[in-house]
N, C-alpha and C. Protein backbone atom coordinates (compact mmCIF):
# COMPACT_ATOMS: atom_id res chain seq x y z
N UNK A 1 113.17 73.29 133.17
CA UNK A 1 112.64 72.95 131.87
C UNK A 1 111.49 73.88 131.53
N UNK A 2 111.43 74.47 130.37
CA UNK A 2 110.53 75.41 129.89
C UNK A 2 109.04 74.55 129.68
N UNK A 3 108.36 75.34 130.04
CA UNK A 3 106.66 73.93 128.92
C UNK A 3 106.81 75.38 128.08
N UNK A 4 105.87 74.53 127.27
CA UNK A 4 105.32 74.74 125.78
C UNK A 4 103.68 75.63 125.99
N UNK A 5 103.59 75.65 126.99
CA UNK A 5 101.64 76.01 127.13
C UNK A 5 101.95 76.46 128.64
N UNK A 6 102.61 77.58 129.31
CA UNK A 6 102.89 78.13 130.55
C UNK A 6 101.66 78.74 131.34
N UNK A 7 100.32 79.48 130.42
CA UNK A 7 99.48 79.45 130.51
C UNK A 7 98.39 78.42 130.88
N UNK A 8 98.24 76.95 130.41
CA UNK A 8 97.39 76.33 130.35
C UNK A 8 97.93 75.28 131.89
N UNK A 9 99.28 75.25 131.55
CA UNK A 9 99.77 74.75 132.74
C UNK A 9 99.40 75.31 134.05
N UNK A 10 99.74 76.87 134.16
CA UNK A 10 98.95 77.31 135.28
C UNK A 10 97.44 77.65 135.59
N UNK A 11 96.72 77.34 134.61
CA UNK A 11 95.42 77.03 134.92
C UNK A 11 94.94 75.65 135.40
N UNK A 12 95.86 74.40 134.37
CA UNK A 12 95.90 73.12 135.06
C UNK A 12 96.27 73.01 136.88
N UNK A 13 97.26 73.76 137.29
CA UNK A 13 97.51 74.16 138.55
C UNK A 13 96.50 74.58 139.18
N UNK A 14 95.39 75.27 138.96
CA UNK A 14 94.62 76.30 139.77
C UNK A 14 94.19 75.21 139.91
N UNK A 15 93.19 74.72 138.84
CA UNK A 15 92.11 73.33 138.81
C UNK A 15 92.80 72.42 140.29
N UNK A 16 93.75 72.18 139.71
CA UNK A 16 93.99 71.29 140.87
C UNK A 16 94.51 71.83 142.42
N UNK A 17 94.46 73.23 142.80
CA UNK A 17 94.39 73.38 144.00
C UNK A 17 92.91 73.58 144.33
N UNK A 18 92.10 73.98 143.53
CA UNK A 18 90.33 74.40 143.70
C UNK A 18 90.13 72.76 144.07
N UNK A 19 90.52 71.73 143.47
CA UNK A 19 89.95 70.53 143.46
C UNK A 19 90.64 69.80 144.97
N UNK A 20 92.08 70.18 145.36
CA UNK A 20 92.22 69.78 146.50
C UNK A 20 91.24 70.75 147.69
N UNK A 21 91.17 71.84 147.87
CA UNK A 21 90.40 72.39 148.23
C UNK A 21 88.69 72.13 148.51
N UNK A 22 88.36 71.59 147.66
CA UNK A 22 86.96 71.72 147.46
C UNK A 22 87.03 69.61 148.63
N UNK A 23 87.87 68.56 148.45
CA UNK A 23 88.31 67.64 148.69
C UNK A 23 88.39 67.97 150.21
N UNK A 24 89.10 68.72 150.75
CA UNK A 24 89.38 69.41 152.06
C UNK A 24 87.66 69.50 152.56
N UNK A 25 87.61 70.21 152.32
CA UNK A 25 86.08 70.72 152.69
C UNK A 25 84.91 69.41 153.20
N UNK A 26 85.18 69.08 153.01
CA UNK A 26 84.27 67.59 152.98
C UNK A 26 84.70 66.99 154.29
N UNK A 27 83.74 66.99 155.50
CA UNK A 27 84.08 66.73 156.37
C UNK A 27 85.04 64.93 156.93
N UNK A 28 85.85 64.43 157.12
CA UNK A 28 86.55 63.23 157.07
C UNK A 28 87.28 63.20 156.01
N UNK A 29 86.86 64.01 154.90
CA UNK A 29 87.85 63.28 153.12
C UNK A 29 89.15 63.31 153.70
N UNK A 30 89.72 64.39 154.18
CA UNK A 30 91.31 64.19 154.54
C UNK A 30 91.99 62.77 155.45
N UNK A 31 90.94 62.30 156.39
CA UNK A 31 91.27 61.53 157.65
C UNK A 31 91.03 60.18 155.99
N UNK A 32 90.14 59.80 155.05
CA UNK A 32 90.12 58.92 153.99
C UNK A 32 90.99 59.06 153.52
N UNK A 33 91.20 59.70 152.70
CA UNK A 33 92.45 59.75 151.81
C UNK A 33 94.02 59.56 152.01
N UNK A 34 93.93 59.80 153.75
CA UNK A 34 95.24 59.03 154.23
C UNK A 34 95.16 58.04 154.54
N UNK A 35 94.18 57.29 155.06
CA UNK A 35 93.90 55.91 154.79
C UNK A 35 93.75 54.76 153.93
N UNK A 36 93.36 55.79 153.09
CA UNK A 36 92.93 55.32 152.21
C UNK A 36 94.92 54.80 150.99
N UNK A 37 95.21 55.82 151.00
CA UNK A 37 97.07 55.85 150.80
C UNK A 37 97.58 54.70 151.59
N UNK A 38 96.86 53.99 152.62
CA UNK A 38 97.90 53.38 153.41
C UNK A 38 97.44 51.97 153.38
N UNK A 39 96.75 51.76 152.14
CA UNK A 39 96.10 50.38 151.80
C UNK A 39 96.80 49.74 150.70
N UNK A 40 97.00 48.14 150.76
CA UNK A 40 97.87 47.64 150.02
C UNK A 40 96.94 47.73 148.96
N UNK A 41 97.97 47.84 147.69
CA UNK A 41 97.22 47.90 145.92
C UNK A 41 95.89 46.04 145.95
N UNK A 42 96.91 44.99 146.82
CA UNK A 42 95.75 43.77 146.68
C UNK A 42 94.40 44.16 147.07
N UNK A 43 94.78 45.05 148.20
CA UNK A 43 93.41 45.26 148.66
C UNK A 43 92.27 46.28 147.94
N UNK A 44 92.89 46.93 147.24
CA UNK A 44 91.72 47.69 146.80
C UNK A 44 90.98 47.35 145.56
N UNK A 45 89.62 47.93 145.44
CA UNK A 45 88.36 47.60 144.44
C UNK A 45 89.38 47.65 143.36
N UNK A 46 89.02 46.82 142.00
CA UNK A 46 89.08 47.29 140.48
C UNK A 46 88.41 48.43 139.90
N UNK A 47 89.13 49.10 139.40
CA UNK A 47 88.09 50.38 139.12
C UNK A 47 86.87 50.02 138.38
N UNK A 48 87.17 48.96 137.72
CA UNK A 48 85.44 48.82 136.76
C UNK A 48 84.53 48.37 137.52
N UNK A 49 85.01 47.97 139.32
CA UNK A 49 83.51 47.03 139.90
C UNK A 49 83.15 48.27 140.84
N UNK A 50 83.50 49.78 141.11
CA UNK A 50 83.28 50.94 141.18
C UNK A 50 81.89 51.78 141.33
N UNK A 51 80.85 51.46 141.92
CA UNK A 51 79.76 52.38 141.32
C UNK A 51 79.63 53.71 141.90
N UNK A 52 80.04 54.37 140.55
CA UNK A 52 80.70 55.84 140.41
C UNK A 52 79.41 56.72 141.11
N UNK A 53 78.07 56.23 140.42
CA UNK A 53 76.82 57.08 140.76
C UNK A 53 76.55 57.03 142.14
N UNK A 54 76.49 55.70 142.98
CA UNK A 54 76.71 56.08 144.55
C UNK A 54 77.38 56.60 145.10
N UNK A 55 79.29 56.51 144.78
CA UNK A 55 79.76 57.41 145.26
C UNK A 55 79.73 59.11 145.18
N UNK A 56 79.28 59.51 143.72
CA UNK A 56 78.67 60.50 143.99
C UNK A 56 77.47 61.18 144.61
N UNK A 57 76.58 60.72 144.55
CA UNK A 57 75.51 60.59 145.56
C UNK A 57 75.67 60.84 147.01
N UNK A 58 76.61 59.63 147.29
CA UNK A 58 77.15 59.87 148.95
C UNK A 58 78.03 61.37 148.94
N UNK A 59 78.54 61.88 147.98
CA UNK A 59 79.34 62.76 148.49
C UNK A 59 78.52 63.86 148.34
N UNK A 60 77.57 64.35 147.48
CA UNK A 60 76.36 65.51 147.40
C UNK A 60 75.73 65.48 148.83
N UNK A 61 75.66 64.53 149.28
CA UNK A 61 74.99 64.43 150.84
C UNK A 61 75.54 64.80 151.79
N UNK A 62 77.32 64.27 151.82
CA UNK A 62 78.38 64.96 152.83
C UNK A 62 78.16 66.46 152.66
N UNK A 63 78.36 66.74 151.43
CA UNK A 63 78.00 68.47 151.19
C UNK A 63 77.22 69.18 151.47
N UNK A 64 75.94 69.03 151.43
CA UNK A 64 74.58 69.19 151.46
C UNK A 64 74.30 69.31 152.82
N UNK A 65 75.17 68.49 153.85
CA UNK A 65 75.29 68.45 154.84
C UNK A 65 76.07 69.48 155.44
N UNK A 66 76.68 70.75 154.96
CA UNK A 66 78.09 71.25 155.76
C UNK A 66 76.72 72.45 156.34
């Protein structure tokens, strides 16, 4: 199937290997994120009870840390 925007698409692509990449880097994110995959949908948070600003926080620190 052809897209319409072959350009923007492969920039959408880059983004998202820089972003798995940058995800990688983070010491444990990989060993989470498969765990994190292997959790039933009951079990996990609602996204609105979420606090976005700690989790970013915690992750500037994992970094900050390499």
């Amino acid at each position: 199937m052809k897209t319409k925007h072959p350009i923007r698409d492969s920039i959408d692509e880059t983004k998202s290997k820089q972003e798995t990449l940058y995800l990688l880097s983070i010491p444990g994110m990989k060993e989470k994120i498969i765990e994190g995959s292997k959790t039933p949908i009951e079990e996990c948070e609602n996204i609105d009870d979420i606090n976005w600003e700690e989790i970013a926080k915690e992750a500037n620190n994992q970094v900050n840390h390499i």
